[in-house]
Protein backbone atom coordinates (compact mmCIF):
# COMPACT_ATOMS: atom_id res chain seq x y z
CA UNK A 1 98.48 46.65 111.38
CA UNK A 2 96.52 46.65 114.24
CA UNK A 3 95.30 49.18 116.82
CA UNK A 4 97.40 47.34 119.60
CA UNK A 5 100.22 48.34 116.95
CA UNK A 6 99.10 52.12 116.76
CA UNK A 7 98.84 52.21 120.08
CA UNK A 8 102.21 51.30 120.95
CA UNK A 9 103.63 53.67 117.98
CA UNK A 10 101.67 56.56 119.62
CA UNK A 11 103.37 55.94 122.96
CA UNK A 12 107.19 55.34 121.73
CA UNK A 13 106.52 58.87 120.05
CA UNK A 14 106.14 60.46 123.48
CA UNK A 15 110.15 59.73 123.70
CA UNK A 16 110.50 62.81 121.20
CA UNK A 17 108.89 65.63 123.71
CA UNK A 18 110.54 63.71 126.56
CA UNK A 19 113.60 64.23 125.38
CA UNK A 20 113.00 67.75 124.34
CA UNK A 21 111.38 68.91 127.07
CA UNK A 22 114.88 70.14 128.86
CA UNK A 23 115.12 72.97 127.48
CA UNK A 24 119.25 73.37 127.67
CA UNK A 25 119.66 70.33 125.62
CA UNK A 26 118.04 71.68 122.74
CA UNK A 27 117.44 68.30 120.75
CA UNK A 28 114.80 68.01 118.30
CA UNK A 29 111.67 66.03 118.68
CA UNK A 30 112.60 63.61 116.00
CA UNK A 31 115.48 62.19 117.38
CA UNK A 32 113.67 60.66 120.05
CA UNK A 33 110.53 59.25 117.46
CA UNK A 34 113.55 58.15 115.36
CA UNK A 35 115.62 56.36 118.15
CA UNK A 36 112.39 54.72 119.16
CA UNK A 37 111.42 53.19 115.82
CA UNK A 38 115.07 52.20 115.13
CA UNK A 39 114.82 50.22 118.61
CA UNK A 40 111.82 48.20 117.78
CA UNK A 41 112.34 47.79 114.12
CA UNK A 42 114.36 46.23 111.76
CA UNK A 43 117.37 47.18 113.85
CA UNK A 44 116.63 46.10 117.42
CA UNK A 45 113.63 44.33 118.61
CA UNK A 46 111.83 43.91 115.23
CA UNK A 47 108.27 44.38 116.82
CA UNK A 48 107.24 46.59 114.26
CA UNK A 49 107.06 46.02 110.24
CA UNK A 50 108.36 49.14 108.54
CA UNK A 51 107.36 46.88 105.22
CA UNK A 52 103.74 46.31 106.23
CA UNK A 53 101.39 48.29 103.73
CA UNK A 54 98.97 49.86 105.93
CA UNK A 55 102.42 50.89 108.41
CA UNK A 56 103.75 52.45 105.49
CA UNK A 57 100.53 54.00 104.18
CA UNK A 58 99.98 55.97 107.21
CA UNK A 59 103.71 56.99 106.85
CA UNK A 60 103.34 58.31 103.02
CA UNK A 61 100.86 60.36 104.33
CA UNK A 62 102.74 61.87 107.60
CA UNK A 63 105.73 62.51 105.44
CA UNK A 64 103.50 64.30 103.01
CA UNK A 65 101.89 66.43 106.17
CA UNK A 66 105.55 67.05 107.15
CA UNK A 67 106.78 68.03 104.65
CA UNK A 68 103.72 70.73 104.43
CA UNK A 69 104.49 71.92 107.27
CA UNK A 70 107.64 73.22 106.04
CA UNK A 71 106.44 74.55 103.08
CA UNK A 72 104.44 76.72 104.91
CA UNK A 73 107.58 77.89 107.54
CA UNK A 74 108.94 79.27 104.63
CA UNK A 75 108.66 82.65 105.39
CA UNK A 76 108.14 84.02 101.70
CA UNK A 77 105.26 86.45 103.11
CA UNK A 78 108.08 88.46 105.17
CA UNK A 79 109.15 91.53 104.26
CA UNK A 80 112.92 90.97 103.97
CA UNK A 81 115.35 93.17 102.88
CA UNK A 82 117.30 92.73 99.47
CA UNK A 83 120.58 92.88 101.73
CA UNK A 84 119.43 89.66 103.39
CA UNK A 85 118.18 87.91 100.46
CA UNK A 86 121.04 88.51 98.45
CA UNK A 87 123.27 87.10 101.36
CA UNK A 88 121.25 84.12 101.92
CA UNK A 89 121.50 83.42 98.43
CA UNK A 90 124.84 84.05 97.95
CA UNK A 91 125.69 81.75 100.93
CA UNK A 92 123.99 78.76 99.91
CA UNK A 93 125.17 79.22 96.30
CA UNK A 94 128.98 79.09 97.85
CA UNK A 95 127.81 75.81 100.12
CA UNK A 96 126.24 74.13 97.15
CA UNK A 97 129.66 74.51 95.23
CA UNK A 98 131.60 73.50 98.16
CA UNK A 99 128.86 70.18 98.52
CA UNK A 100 129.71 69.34 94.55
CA UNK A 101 133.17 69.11 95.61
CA UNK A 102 133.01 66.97 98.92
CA UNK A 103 130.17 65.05 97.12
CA UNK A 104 132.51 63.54 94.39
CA UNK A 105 135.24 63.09 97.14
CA UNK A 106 133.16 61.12 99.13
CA UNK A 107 131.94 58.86 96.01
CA UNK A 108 135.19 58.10 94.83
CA UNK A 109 136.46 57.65 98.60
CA UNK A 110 133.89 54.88 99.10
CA UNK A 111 133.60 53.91 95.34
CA UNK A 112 130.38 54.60 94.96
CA UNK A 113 128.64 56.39 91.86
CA UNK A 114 126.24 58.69 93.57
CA UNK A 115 128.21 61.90 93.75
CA UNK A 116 125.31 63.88 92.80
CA UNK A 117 123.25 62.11 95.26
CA UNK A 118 125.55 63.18 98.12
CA UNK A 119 125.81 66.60 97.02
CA UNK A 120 122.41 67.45 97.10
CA UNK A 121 122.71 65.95 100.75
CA UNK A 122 125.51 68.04 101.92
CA UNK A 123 123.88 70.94 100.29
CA UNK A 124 120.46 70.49 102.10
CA UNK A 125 118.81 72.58 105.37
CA UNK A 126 115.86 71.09 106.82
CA UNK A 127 113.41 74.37 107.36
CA UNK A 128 111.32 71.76 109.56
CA UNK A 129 114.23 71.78 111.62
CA UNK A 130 115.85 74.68 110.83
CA UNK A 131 113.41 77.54 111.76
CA UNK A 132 111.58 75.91 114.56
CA UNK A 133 114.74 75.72 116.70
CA UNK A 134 115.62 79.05 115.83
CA UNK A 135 112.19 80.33 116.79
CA UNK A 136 112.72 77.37 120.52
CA UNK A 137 115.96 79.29 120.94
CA UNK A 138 114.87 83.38 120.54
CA UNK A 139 117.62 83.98 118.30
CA UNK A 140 117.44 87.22 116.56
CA UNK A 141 119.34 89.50 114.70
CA UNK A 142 120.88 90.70 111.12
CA UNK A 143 122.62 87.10 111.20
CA UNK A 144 119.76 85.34 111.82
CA UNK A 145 117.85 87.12 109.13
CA UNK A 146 120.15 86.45 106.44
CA UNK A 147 120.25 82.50 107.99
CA UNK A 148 116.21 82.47 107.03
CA UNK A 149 116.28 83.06 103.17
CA UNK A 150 119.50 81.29 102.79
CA UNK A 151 118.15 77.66 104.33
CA UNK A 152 114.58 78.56 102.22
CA UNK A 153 116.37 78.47 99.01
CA UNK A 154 118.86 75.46 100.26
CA UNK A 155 115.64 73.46 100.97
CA UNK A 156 113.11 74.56 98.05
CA UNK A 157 116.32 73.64 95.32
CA UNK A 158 117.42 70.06 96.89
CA UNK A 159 114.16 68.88 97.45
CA UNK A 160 113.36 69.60 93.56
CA UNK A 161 116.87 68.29 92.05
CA UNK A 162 116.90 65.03 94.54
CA UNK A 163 115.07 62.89 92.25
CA UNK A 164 116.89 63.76 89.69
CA UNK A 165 120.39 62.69 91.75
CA UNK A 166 118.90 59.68 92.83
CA UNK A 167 118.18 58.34 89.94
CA UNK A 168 119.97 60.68 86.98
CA UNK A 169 118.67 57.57 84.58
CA UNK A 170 115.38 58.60 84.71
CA UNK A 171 116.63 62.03 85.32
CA UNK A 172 114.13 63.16 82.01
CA UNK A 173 110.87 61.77 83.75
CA UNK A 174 111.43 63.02 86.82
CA UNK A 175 112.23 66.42 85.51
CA UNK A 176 109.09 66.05 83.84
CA UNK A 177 107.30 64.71 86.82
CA UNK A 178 108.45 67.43 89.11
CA UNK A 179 107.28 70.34 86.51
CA UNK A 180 104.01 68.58 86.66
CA UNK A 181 103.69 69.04 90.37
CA UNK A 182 105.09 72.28 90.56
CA UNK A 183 102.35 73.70 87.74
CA UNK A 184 99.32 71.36 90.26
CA UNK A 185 101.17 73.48 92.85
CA UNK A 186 101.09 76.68 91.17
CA UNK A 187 97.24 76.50 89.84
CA UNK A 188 96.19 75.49 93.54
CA UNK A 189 97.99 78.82 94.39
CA UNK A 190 96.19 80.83 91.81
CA UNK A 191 92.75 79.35 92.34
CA UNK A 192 93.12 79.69 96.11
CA UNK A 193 94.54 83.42 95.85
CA UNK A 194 91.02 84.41 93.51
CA UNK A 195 89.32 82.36 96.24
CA UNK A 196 90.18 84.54 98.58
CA UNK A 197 90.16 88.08 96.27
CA UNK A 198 86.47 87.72 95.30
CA UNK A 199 85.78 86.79 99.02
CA UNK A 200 85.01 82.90 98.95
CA UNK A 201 87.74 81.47 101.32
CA UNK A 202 85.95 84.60 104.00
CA UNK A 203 82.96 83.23 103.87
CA UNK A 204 83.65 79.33 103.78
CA UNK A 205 85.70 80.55 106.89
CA UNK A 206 82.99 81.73 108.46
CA UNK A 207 80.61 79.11 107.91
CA UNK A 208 83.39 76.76 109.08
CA UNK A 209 83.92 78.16 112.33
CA UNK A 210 80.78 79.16 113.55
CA UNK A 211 79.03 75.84 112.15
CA UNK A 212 82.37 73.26 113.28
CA UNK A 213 82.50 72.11 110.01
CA UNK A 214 86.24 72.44 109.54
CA UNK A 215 85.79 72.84 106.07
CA UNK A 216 89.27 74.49 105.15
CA UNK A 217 90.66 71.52 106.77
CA UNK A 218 88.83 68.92 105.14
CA UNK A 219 89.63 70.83 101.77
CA UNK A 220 93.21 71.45 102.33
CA UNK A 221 93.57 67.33 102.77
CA UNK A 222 91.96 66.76 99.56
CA UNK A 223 94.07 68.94 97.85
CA UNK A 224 97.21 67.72 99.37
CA UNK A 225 96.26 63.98 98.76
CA UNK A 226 95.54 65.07 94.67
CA UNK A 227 98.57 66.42 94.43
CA UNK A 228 100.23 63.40 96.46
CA UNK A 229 98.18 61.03 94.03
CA UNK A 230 99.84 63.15 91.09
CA UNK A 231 103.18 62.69 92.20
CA UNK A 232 103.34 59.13 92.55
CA UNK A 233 101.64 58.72 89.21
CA UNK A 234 104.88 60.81 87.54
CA UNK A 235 107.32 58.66 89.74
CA UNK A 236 108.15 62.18 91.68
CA UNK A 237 108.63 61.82 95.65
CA UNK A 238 105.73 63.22 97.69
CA UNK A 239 108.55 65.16 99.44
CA UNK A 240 108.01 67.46 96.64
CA UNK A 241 103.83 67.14 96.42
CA UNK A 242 103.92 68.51 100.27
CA UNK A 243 106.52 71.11 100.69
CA UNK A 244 104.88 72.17 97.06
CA UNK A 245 101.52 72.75 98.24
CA UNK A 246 102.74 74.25 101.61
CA UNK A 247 104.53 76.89 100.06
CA UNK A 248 101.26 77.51 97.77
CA UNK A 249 98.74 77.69 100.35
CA UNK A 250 101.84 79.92 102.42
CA UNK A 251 102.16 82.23 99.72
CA UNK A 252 98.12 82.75 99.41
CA UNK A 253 98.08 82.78 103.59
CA UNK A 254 96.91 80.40 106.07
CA UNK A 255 94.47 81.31 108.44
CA UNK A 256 95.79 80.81 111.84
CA UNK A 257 92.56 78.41 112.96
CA UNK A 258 93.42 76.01 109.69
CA UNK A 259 97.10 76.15 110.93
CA UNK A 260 96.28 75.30 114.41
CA UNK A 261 94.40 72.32 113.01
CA UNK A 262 97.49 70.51 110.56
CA UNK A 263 99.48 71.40 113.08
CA UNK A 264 97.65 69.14 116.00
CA UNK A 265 96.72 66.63 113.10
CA UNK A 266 101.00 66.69 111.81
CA UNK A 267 102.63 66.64 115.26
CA UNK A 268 99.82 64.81 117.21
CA UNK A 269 99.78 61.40 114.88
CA UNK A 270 100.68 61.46 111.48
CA UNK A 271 104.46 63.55 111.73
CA UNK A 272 105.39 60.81 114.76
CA UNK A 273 104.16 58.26 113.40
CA UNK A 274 106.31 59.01 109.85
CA UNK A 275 109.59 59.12 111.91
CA UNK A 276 109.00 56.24 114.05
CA UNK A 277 108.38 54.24 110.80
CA UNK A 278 111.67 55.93 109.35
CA UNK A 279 113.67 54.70 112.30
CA UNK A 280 111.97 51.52 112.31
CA UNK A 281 113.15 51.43 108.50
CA UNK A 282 116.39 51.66 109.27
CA UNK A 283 119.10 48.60 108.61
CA UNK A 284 121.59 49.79 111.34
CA UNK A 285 122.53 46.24 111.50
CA UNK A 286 123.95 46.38 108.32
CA UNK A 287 125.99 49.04 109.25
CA UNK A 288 128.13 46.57 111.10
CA UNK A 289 128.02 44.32 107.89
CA UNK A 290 129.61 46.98 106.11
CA UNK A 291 131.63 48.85 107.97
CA UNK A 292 132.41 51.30 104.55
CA UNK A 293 128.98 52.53 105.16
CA UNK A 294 129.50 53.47 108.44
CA UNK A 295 132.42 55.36 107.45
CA UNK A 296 130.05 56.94 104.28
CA UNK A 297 127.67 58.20 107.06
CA UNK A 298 130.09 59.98 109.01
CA UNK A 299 131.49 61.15 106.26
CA UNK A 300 128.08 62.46 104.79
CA UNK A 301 127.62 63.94 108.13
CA UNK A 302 130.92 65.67 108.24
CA UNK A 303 130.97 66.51 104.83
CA UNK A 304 127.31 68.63 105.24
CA UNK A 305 129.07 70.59 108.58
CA UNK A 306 132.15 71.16 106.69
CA UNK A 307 130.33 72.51 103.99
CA UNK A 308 127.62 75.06 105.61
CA UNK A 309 130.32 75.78 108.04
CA UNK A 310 131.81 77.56 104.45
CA UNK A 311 129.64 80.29 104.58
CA UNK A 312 131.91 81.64 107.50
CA UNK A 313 134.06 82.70 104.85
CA UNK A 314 130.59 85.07 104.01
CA UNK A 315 130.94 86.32 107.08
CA UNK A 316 128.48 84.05 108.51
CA UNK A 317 128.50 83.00 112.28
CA UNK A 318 130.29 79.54 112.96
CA UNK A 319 127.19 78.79 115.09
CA UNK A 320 124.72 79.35 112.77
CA UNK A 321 126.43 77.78 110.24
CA UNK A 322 126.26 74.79 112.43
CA UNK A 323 122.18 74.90 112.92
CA UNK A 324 122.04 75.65 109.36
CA UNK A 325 123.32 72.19 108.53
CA UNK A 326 120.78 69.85 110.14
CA UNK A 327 119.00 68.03 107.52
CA UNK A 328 116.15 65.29 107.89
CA UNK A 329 113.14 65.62 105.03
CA UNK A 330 115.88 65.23 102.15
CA UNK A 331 117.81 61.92 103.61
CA UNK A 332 114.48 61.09 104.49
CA UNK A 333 112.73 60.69 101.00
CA UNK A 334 116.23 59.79 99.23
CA UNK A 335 116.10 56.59 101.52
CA UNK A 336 112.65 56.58 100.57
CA UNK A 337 113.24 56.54 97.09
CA UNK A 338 116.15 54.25 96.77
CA UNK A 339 114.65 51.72 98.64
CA UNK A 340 111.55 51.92 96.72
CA UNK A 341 113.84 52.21 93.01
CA UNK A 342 116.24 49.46 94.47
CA UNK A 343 118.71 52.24 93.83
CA UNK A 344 121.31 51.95 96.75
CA UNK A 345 123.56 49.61 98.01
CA UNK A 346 122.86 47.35 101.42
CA UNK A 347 123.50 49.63 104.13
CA UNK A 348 123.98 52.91 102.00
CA UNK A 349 120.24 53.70 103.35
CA UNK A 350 121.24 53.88 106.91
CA UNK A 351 124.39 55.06 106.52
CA UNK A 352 122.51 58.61 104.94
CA UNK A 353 120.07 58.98 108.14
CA UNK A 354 123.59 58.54 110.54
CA UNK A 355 124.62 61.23 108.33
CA UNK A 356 121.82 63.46 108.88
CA UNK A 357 121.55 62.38 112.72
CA UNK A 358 125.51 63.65 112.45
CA UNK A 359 124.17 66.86 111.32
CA UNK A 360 121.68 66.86 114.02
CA UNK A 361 124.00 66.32 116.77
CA UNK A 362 126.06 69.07 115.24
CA UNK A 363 122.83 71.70 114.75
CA UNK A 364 122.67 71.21 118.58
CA UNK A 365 125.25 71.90 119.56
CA UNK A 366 125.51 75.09 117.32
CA UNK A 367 122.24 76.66 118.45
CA UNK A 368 123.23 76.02 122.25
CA UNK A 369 126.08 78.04 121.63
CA UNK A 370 124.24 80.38 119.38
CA UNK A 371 121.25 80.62 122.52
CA UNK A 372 124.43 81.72 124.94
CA UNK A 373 126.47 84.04 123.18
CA UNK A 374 123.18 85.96 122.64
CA UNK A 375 122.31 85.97 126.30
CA UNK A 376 125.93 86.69 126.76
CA UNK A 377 125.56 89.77 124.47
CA UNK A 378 122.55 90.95 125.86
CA UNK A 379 123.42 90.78 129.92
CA UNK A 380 126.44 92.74 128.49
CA UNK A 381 124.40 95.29 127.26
């Protein structure tokens, strides 16, 4: 890879913010880093190399900064109430049973083994997605608060049991790899919460700030890449290693000068640079090779809408249900991971990012609705 190469990645992954910048359209900045790498990659122009080791180095790491990031938008600090919880629960219990269902559907439709694969797709939220737009759009309200815990635990359960569906043959080491991370996880959260109760993380914050050493920073990274490093070693995605050590370092509280920093260092280079690789991944071509995989995307897609749009029956706004069903980190690392495993068939990998692009589309148009109804509501009032 070259810096002509970086260069060019950094400027297709200004499409993103162009195309979210109008506000009423309400489209993630993803799709447009994702459309841009699938144009000069594998499936259009083939300018850049989603195979070349440095191209896909730089990606591992994004993906782990990613998925970080939404370990740390978990809002397990909030005070919610046990009404909400319990709902949220409840809710994504009823869409997980609904996504077994559709999930073996779908795999004997197509006749394809990976059933449990599919459900844990179906099943998943994306909090990166998920509670940013909510925050974009100002939606508030008892709805909305019960929406929050329920895509929390959606996410936090499918990202642990997707290595296990991938691959259930291996199923035993990566149960045993993902207990390992979660215990690096958990230690990191205990040895970071003393830290901070004998008044060590004060002081280092201090020192930091007043001397520019961005120490927190530089310490945060080194914990993130050990617990990458221990992932890969157990064969466990560093999907898991990142959202992990988000929710640890969440749980103990970020200080809003370290967030400010992985934020600019996420969504400035390393987060645009993961999805441009991810669309440049992509073997949309094959799509057209095998048209049953087109018809497994949309049905993926469908499938994941049908399912959250279950929770209705909760009394959960058809809207919301629709946001609640965009999905990204988990198709993400299970195309990860099958390509990597040699796990899925030609064109299966693209045909689960057009399902979660499906879900996407349909998140969009749920929160736009969502965004009205509540200006609606409140001009009414």
């Amino acid at each position: 890879m070259t810096f002509g190469e970086l260069a060019v990645i950094g400027l297709i992954g200004l499409l993103g913010p162009l195309l979210a910048l109008p506000s009423r359209w309400h489209l993630p900045v993803v799709l447009g880093e994702l459309a841009a790498g699938a144009a000069l990659g594998a499936s259009g122009f083939g300018y850049l190399d989603a195979t070349e080791p440095t191209f896909r180095f730089l990606a591992d790491i994004g993906f782990a900064l990613v998925m970080f990031v939404a370990g740390t938008h978990i809002p397990v600090r909030a005070r919610s109430s046990t009404a909400a919880l319990r709902a949220g629960v409840l809710r994504a219990v009823l869409i997980g049973l609904v996504a077994v269902g559709l999930g073996v559907g779908i795999a004997r439709l197509f006749g394809l083994p990976h059933w449990s694969l599919y459900a844990v797709l179906i099943a998943s939220s994306s909090a990166a997605l998920v509670l940013p737009t909510l925050d974009s759009l100002g939606l508030r309200g008892r709805a909305v608060g019960d929406l929050v815990p329920q895509v929390a635990v959606a996410d936090a359960f499918c990202i642990v049991a997707l290595p296990l569906a991938v691959d259930p043959a291996h199923a035993p080491r990566a149960a045993l790899g993902a207990v390992v991370v979660l215990a690096t996880a958990a230690a990191i959260c205990a040895g970071l919460w003393w830290l901070d109760r004998v008044g060590v993380r004060r002081r280092v914050h201090v020192v930091s700030e007043r001397r520019r050493f961005a120490l927190e920073l530089r310490i945060q990274l080194v914990l993130l890449c050990l617990i990458a490093a221990i992932a890969v070693g157990t064969h466990v995605s560093i999907m898991l290693a990142g959202f992990a050590f988000g929710l640890a370092v969440n749980i103990v509280g970020e200080p809003r000068r370290l967030a400010r920093q992985l934020f600019a260092l996420t969504e400035g280079f390393f987060g645009p640079l993961f999805f441009v690789w991810l669309g440049a991944s992509l073997q949309l071509r094959n799509l057209g090779d095998h048209p049953a995989m087109l018809g497994l995307g949309l049905a993926l897609g469908l499938g994941a809408v049908l399912a959250h749009l279950a929770a209705s029956l909760l009394g959960q706004p058809a809207p919301l249900g629709l946001v609640a069903a965009a999905q990204i980190g988990v198709p993400s690392a299970a195309v990860a991971i099958g390509a990597e495993e040699g796990l899925l068939r030609p064109g299966e990998g693209s045909a689960l990012m057009l399902g979660a692009l499906v879900t996407i589309a349909f998140a969009v148009v749920g929160g736009s609705v969502a965004a009205r109804s509540q200006t609606s509501g409140s001009g009414r009032s």
